[in-house]
PDB file of N, CA and C in Angstrom:
ATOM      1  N   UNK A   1       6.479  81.535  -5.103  1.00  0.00           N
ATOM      2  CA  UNK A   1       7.522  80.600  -5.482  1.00  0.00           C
ATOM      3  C   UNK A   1       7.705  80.660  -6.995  1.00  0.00           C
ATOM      4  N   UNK A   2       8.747  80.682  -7.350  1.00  0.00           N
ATOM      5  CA  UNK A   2       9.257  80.751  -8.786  1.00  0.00           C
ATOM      6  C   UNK A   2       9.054  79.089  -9.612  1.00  0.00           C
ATOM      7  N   UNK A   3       8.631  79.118 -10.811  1.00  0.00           N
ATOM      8  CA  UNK A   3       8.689  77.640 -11.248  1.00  0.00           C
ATOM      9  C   UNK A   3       9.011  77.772 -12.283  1.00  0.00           C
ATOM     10  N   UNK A   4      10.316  78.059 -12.099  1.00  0.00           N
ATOM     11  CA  UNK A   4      11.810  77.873 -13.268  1.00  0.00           C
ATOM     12  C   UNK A   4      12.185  76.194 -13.194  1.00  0.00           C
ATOM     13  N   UNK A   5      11.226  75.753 -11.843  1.00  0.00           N
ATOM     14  CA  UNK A   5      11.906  73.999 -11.725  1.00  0.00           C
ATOM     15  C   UNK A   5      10.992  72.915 -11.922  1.00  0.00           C
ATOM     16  N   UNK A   6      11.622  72.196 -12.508  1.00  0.00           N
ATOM     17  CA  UNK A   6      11.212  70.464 -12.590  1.00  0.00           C
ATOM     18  C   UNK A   6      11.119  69.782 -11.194  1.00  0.00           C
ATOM     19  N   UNK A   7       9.802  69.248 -11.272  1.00  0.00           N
ATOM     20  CA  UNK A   7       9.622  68.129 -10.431  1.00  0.00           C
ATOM     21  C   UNK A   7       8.819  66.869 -10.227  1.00  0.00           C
ATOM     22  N   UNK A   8       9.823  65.956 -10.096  1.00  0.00           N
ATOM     23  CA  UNK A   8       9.066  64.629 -10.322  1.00  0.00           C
ATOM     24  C   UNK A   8       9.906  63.541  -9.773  1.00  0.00           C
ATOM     25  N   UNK A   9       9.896  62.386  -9.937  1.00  0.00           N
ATOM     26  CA  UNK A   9      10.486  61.043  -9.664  1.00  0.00           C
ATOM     27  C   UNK A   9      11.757  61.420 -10.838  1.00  0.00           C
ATOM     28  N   UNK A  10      13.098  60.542  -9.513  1.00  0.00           N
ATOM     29  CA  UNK A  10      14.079  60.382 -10.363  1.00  0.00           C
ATOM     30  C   UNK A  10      13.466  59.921 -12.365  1.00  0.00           C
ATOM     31  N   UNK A  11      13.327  58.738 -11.807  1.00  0.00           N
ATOM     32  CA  UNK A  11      13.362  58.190 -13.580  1.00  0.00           C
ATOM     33  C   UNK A  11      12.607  59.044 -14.315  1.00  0.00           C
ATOM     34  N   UNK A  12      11.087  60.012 -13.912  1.00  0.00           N
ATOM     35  CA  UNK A  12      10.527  60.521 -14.707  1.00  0.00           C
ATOM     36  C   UNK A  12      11.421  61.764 -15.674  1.00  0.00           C
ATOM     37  N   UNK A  13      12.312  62.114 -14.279  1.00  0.00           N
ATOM     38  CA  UNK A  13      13.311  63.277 -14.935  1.00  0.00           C
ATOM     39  C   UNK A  13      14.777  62.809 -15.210  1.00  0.00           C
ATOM     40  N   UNK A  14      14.586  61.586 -15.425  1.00  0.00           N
ATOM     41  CA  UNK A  14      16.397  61.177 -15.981  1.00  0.00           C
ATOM     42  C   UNK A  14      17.725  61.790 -15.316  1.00  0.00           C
ATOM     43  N   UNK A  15      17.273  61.589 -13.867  1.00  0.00           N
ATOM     44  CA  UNK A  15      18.125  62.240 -12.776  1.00  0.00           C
ATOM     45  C   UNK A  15      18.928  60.551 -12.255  1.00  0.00           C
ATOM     46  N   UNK A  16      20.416  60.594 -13.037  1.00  0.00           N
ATOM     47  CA  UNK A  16      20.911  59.422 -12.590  1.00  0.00           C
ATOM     48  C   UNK A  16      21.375  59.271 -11.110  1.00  0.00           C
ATOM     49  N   UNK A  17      21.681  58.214 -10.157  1.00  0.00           N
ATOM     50  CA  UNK A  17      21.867  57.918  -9.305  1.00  0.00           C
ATOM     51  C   UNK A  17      23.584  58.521  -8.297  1.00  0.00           C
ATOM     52  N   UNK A  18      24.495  58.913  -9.447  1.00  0.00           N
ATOM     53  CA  UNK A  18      25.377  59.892  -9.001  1.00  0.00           C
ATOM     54  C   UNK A  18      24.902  60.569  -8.835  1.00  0.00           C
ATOM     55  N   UNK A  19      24.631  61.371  -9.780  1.00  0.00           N
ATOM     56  CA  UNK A  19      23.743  62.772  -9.545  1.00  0.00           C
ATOM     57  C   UNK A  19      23.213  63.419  -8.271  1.00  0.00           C
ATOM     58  N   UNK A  20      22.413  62.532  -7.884  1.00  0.00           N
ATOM     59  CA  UNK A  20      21.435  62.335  -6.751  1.00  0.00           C
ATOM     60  C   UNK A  20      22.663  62.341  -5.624  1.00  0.00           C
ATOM     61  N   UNK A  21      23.387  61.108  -5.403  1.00  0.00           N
ATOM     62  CA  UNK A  21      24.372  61.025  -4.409  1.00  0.00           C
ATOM     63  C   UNK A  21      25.540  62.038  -4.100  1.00  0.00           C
ATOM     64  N   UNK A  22      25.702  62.827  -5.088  1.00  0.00           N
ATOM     65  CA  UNK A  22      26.328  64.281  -5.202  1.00  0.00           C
ATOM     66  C   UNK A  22      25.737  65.048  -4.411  1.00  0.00           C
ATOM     67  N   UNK A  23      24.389  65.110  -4.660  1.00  0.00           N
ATOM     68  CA  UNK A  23      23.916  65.883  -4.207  1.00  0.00           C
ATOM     69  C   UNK A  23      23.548  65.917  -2.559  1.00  0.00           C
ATOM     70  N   UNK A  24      23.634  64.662  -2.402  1.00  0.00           N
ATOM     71  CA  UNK A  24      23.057  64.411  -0.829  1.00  0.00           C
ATOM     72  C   UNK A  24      24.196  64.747  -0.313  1.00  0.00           C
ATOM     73  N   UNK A  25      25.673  64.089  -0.845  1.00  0.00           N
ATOM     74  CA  UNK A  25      27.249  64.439  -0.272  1.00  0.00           C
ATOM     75  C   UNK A  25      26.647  65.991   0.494  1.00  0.00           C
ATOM     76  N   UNK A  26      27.071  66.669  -0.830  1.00  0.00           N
ATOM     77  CA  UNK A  26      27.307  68.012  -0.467  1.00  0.00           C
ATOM     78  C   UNK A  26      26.368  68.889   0.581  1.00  0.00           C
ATOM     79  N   UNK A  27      24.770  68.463   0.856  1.00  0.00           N
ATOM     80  CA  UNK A  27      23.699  68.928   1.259  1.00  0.00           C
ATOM     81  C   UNK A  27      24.257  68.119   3.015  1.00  0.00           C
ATOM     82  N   UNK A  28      24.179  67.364   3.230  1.00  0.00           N
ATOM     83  CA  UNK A  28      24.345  66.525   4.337  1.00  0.00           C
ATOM     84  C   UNK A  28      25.775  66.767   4.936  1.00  0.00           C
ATOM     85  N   UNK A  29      25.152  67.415   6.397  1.00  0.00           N
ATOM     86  CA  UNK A  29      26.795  67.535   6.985  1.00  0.00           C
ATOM     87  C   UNK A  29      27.889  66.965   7.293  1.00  0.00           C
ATOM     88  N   UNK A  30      27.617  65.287   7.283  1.00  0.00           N
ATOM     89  CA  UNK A  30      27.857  64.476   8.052  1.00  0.00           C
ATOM     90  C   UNK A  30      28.423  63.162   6.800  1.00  0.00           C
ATOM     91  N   UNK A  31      29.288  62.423   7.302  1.00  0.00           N
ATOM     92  CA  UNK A  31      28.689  61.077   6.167  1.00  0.00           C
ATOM     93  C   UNK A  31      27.494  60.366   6.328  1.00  0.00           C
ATOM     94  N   UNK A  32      27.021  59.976   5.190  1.00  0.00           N
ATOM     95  CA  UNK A  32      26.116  59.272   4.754  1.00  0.00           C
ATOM     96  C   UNK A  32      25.951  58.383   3.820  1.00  0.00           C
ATOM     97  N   UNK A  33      25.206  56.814   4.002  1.00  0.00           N
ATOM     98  CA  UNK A  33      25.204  55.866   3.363  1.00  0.00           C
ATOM     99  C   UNK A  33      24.677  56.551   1.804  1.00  0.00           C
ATOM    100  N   UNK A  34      23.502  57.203   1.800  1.00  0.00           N
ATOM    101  CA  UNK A  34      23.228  57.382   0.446  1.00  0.00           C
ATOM    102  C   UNK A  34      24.470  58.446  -0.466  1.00  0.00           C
ATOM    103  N   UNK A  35      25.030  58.791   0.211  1.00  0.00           N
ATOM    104  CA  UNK A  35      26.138  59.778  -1.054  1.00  0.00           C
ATOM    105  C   UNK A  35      26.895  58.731  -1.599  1.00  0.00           C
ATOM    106  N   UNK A  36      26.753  57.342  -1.518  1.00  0.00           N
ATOM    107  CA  UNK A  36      27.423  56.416  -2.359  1.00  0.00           C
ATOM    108  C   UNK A  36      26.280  55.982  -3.075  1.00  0.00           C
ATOM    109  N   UNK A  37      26.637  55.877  -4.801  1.00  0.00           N
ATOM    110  CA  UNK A  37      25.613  55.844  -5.714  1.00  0.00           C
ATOM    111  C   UNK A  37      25.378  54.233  -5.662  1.00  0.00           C
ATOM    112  N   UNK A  38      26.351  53.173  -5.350  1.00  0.00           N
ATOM    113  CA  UNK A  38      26.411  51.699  -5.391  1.00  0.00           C
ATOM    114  C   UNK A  38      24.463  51.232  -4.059  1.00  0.00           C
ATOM    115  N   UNK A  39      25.126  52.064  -2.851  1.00  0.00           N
ATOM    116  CA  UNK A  39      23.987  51.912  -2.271  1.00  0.00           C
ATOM    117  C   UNK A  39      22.674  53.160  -2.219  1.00  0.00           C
ATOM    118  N   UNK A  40      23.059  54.559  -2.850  1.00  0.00           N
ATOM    119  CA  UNK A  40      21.571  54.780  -3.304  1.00  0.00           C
ATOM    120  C   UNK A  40      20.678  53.977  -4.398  1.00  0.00           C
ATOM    121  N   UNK A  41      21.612  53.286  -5.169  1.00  0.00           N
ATOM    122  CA  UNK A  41      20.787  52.234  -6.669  1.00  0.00           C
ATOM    123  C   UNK A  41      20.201  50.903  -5.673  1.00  0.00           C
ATOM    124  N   UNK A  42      20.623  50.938  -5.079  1.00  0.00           N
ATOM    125  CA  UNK A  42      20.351  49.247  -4.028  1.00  0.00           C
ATOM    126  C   UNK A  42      19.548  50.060  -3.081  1.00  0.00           C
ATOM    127  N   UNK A  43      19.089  50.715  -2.326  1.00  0.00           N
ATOM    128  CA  UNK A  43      18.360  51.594  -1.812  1.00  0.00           C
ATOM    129  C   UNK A  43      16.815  52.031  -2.436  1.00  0.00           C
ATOM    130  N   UNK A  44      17.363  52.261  -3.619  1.00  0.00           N
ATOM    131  CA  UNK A  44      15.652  53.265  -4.037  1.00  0.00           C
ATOM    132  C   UNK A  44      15.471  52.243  -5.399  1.00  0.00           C
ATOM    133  N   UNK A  45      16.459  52.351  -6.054  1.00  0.00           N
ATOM    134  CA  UNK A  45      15.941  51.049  -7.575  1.00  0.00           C
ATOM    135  C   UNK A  45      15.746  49.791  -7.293  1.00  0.00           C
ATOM    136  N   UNK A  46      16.469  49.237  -6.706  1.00  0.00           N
ATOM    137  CA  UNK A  46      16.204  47.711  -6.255  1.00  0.00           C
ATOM    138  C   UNK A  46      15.449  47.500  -5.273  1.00  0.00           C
ATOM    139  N   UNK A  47      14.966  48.140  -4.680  1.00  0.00           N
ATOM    140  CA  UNK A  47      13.295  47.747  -3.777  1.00  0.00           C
ATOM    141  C   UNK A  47      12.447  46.942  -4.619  1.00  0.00           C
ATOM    142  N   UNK A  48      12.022  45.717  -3.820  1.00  0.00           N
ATOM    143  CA  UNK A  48      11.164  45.069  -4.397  1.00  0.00           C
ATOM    144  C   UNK A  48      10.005  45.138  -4.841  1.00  0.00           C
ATOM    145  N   UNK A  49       9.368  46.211  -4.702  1.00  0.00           N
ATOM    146  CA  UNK A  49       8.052  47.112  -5.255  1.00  0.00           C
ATOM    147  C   UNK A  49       8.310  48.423  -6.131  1.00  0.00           C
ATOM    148  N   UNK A  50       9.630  48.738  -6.477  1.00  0.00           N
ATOM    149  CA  UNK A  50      10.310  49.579  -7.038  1.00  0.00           C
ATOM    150  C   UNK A  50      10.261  48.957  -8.795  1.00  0.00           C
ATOM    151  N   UNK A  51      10.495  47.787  -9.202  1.00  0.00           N
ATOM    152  CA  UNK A  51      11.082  47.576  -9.599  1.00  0.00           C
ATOM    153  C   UNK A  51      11.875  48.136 -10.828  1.00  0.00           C
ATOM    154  N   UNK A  52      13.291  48.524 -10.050  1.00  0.00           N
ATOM    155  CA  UNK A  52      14.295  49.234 -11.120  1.00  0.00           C
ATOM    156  C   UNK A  52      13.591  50.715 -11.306  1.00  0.00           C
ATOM    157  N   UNK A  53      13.105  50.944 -11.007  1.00  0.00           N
ATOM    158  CA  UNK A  53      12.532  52.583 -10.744  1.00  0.00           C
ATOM    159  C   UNK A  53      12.587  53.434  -9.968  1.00  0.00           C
ATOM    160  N   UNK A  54      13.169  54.472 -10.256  1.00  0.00           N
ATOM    161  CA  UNK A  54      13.583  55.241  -8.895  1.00  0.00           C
ATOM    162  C   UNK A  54      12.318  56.133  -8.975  1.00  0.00           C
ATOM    163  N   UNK A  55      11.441  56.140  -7.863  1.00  0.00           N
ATOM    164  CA  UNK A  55      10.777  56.661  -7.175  1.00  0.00           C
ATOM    165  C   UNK A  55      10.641  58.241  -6.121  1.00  0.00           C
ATOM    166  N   UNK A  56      12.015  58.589  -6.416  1.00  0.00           N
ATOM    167  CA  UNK A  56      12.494  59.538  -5.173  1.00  0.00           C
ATOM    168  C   UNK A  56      12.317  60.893  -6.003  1.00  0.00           C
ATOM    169  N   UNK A  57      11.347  61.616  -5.195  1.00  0.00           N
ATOM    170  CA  UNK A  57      10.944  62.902  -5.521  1.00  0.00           C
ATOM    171  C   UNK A  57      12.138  64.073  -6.107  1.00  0.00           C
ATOM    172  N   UNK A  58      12.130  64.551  -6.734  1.00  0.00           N
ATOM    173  CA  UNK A  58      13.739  65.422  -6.747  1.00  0.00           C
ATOM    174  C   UNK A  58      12.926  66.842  -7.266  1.00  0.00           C
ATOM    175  N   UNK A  59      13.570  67.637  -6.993  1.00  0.00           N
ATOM    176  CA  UNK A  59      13.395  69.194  -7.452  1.00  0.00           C
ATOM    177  C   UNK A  59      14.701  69.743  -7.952  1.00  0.00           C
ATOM    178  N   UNK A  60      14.716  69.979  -9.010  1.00  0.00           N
ATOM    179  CA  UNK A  60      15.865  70.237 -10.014  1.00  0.00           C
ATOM    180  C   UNK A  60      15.539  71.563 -11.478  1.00  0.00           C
ATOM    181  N   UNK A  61      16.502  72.012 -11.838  1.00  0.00           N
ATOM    182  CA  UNK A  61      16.485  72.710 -12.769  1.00  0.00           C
ATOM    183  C   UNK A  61      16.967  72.173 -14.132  1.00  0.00           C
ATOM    184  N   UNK A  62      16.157  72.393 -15.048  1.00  0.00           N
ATOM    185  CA  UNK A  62      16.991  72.229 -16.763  1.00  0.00           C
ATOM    186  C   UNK A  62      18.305  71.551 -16.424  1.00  0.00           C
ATOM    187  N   UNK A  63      19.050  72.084 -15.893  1.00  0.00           N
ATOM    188  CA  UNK A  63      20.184  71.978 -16.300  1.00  0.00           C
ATOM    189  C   UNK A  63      20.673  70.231 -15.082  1.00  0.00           C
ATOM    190  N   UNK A  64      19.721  69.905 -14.350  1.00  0.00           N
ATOM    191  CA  UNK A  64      19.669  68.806 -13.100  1.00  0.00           C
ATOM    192  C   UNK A  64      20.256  69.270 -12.388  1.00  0.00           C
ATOM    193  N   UNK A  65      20.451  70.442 -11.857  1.00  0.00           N
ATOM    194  CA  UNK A  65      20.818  70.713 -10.556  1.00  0.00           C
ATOM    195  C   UNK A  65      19.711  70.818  -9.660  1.00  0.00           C
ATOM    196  N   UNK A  66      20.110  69.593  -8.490  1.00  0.00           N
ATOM    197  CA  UNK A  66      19.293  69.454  -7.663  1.00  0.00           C
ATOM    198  C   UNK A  66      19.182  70.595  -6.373  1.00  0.00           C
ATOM    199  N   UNK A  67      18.016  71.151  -5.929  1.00  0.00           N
ATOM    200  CA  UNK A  67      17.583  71.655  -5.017  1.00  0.00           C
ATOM    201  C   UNK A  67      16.918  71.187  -3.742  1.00  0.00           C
ATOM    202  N   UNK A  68      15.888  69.757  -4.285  1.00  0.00           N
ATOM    203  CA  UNK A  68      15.524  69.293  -2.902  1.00  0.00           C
ATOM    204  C   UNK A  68      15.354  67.644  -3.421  1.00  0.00           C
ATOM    205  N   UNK A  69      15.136  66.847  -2.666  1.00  0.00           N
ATOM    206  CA  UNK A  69      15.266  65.410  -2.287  1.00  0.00           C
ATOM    207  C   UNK A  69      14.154  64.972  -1.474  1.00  0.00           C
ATOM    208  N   UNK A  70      13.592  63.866  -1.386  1.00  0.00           N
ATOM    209  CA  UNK A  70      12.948  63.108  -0.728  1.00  0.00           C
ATOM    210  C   UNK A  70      12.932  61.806  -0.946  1.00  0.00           C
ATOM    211  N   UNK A  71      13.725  60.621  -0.257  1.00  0.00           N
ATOM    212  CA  UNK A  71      13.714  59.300  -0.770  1.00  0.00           C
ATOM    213  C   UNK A  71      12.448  58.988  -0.516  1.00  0.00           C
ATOM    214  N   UNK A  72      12.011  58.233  -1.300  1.00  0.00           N
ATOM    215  CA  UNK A  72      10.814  57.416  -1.513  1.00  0.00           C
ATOM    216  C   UNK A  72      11.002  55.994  -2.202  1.00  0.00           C
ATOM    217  N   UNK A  73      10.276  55.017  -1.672  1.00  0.00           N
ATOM    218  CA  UNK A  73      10.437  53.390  -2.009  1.00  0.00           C
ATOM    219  C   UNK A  73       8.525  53.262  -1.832  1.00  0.00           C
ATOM    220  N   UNK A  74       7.960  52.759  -2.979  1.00  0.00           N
ATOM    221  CA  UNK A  74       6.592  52.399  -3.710  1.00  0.00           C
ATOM    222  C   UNK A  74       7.033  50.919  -2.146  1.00  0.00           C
ATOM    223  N   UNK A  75       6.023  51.046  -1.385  1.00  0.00           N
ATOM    224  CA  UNK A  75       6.100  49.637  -0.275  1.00  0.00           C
ATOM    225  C   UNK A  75       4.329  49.087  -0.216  1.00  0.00           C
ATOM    226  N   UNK A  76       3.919  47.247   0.019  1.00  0.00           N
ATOM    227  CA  UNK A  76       3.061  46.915   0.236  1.00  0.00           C
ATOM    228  C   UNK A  76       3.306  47.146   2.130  1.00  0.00           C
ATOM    229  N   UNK A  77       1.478  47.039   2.215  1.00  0.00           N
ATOM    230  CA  UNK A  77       1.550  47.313   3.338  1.00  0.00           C
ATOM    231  C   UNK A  77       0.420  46.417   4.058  1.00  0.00           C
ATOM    232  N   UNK A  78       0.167  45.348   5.182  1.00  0.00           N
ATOM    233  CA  UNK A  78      -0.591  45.022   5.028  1.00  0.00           C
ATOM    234  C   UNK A  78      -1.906  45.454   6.391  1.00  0.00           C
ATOM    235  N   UNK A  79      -2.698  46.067   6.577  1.00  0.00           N
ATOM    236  CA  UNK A  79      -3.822  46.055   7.601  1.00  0.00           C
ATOM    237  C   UNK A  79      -5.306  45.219   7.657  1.00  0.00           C
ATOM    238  N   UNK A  80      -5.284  44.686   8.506  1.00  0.00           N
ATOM    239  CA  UNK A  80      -6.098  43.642   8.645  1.00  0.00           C
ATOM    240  C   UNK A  80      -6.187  42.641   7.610  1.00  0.00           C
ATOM    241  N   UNK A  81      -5.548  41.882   7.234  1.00  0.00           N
ATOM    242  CA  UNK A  81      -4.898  40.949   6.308  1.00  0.00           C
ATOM    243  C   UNK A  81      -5.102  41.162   4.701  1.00  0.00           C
ATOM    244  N   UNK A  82      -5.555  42.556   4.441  1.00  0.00           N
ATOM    245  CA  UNK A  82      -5.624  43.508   3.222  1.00  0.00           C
ATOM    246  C   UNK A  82      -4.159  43.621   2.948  1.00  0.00           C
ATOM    247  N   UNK A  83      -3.708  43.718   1.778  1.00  0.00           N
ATOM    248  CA  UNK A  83      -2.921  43.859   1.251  1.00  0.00           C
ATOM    249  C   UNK A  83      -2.991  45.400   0.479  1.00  0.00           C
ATOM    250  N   UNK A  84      -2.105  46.792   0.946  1.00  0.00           N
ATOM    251  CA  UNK A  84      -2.765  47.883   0.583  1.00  0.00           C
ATOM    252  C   UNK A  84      -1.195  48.692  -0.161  1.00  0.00           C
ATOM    253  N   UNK A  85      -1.502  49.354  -1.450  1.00  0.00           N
ATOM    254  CA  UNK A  85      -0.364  49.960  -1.520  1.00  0.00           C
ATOM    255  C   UNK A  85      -0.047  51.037  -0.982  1.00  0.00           C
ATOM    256  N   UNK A  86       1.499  51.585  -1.157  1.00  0.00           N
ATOM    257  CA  UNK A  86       1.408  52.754  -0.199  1.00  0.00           C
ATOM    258  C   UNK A  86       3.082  53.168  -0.668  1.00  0.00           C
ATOM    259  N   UNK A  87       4.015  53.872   0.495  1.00  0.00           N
ATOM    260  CA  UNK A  87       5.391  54.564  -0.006  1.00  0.00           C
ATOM    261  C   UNK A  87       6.032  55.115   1.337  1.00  0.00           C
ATOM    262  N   UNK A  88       6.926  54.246   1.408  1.00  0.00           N
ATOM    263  CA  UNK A  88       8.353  54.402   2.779  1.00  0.00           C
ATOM    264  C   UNK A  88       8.779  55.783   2.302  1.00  0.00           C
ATOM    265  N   UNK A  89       8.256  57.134   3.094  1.00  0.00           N
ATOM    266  CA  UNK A  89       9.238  57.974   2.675  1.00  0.00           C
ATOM    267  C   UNK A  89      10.184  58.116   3.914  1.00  0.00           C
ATOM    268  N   UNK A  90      11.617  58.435   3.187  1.00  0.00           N
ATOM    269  CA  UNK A  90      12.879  58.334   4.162  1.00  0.00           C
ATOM    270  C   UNK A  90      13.421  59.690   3.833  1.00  0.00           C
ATOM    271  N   UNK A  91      14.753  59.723   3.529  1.00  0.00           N
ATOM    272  CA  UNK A  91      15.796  61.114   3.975  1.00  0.00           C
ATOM    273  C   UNK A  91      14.780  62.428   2.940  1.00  0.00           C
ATOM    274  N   UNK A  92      14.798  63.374   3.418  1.00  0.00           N
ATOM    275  CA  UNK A  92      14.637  64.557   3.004  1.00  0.00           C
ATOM    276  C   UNK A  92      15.127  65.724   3.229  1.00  0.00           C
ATOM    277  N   UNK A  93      15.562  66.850   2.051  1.00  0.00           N
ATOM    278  CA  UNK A  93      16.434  67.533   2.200  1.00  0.00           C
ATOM    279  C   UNK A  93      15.876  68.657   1.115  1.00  0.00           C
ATOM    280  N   UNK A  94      16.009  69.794   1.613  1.00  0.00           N
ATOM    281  CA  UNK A  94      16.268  71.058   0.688  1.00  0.00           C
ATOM    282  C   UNK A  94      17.544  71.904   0.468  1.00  0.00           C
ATOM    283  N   UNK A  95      18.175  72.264  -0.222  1.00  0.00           N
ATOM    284  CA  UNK A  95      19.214  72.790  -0.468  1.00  0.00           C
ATOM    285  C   UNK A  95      18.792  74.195   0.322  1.00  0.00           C
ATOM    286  N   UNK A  96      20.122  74.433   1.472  1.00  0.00           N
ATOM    287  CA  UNK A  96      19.893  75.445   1.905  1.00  0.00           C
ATOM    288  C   UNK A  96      19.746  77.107   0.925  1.00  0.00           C
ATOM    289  N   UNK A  97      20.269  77.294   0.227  1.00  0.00           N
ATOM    290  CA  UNK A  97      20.220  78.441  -0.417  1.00  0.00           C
ATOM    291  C   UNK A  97      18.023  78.851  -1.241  1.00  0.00           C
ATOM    292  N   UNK A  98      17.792  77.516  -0.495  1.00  0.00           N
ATOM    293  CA  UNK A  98      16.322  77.574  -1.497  1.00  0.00           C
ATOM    294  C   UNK A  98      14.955  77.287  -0.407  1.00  0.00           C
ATOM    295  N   UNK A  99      15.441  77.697   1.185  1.00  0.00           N
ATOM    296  CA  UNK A  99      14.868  76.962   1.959  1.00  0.00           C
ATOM    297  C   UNK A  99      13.851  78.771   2.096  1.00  0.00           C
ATOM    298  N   UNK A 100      12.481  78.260   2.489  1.00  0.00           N
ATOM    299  CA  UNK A 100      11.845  79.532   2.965  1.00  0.00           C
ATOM    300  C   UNK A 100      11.200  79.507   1.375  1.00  0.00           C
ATOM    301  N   UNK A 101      11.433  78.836   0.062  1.00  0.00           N
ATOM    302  CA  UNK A 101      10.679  79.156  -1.055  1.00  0.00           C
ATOM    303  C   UNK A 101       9.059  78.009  -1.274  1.00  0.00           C
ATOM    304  N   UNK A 102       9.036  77.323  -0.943  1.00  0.00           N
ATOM    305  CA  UNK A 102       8.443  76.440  -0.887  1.00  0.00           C
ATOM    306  C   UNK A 102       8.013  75.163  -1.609  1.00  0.00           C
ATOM    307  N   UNK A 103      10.036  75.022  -1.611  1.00  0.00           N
ATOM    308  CA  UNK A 103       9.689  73.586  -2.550  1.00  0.00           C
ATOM    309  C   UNK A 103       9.932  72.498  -1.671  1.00  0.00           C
ATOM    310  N   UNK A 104       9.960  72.481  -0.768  1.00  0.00           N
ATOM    311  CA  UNK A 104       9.829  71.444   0.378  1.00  0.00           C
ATOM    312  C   UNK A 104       8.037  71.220   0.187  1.00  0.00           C
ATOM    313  N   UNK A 105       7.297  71.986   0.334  1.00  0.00           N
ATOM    314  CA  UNK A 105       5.665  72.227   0.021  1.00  0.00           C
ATOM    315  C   UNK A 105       6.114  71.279  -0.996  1.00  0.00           C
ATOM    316  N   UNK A 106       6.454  71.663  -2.094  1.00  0.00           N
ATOM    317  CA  UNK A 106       6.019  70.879  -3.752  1.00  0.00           C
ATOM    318  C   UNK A 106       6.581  69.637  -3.929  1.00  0.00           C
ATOM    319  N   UNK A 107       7.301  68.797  -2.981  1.00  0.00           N
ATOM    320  CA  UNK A 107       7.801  67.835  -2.672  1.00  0.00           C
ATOM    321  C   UNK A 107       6.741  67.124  -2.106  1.00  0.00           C
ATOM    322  N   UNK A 108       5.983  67.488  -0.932  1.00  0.00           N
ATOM    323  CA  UNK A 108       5.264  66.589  -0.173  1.00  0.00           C
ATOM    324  C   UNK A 108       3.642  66.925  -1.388  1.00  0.00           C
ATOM    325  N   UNK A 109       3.658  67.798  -2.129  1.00  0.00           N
ATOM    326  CA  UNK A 109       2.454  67.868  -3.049  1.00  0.00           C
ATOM    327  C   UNK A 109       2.841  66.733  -3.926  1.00  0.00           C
ATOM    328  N   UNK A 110       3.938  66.452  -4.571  1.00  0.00           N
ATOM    329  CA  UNK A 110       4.075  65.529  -5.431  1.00  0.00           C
ATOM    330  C   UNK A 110       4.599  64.159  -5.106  1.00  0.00           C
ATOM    331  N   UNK A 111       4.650  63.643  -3.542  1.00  0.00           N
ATOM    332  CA  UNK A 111       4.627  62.452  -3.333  1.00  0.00           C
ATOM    333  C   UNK A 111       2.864  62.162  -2.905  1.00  0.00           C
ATOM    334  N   UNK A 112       2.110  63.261  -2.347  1.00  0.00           N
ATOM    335  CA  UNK A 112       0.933  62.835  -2.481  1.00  0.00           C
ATOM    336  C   UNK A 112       0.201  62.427  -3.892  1.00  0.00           C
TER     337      UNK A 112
END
């Protein structure tokens, strides 16, 4: 695998919330709630264990062109009346032109 790319949490890489929703548009065959940036920001920043932090894994180049996605929301969780932290992961996506390289791998390495 080539590592010409950045990867980390939206906010760590200043990957704004259009951005992101662009990207899901175009990747996703179908409509979808998150290609609107009003409810990806109410989605992944406004989680109440989020706070105002986007959390969501992204794989991108210099330039923020995104390649792969994984929503993620920071969630409490509770087992046996422990209170434990932990992370709702939801939509995930690799840009087809990049699938077979293994940044789907470096996605689930960097939400662990």
């Amino acid at each position: 695998m080539d590592t010409w790319y950045r990867i980390g949490d939206a906010h760590e890489l200043g990957i704004d919330p259009i951005t992101i929703s662009r990207y899901i548009q175009g990747e996703w065959h179908r409509p979808i709630a998150l290609s609107l940036p009003e409810f990806y920001d109410w989605q992944f920043r406004q989680g109440p264990d989020n706070a105002g932090r986007d959390r969501c894994v992204i794989v991108a180049n210099d330039n923020n062109e995104i390649f792969g996605f994984m929503g993620l929301n920071d969630r409490r969780f509770y087992l046996n009346g422990r209170c434990l932290k932990g992370a709702e992961l939801t939509t995930w996506m690799i840009s087809e032109k990049v699938r077979g390289l293994g940044y789907g791998k470096a996605i689930i390495e960097q939400a662990v």
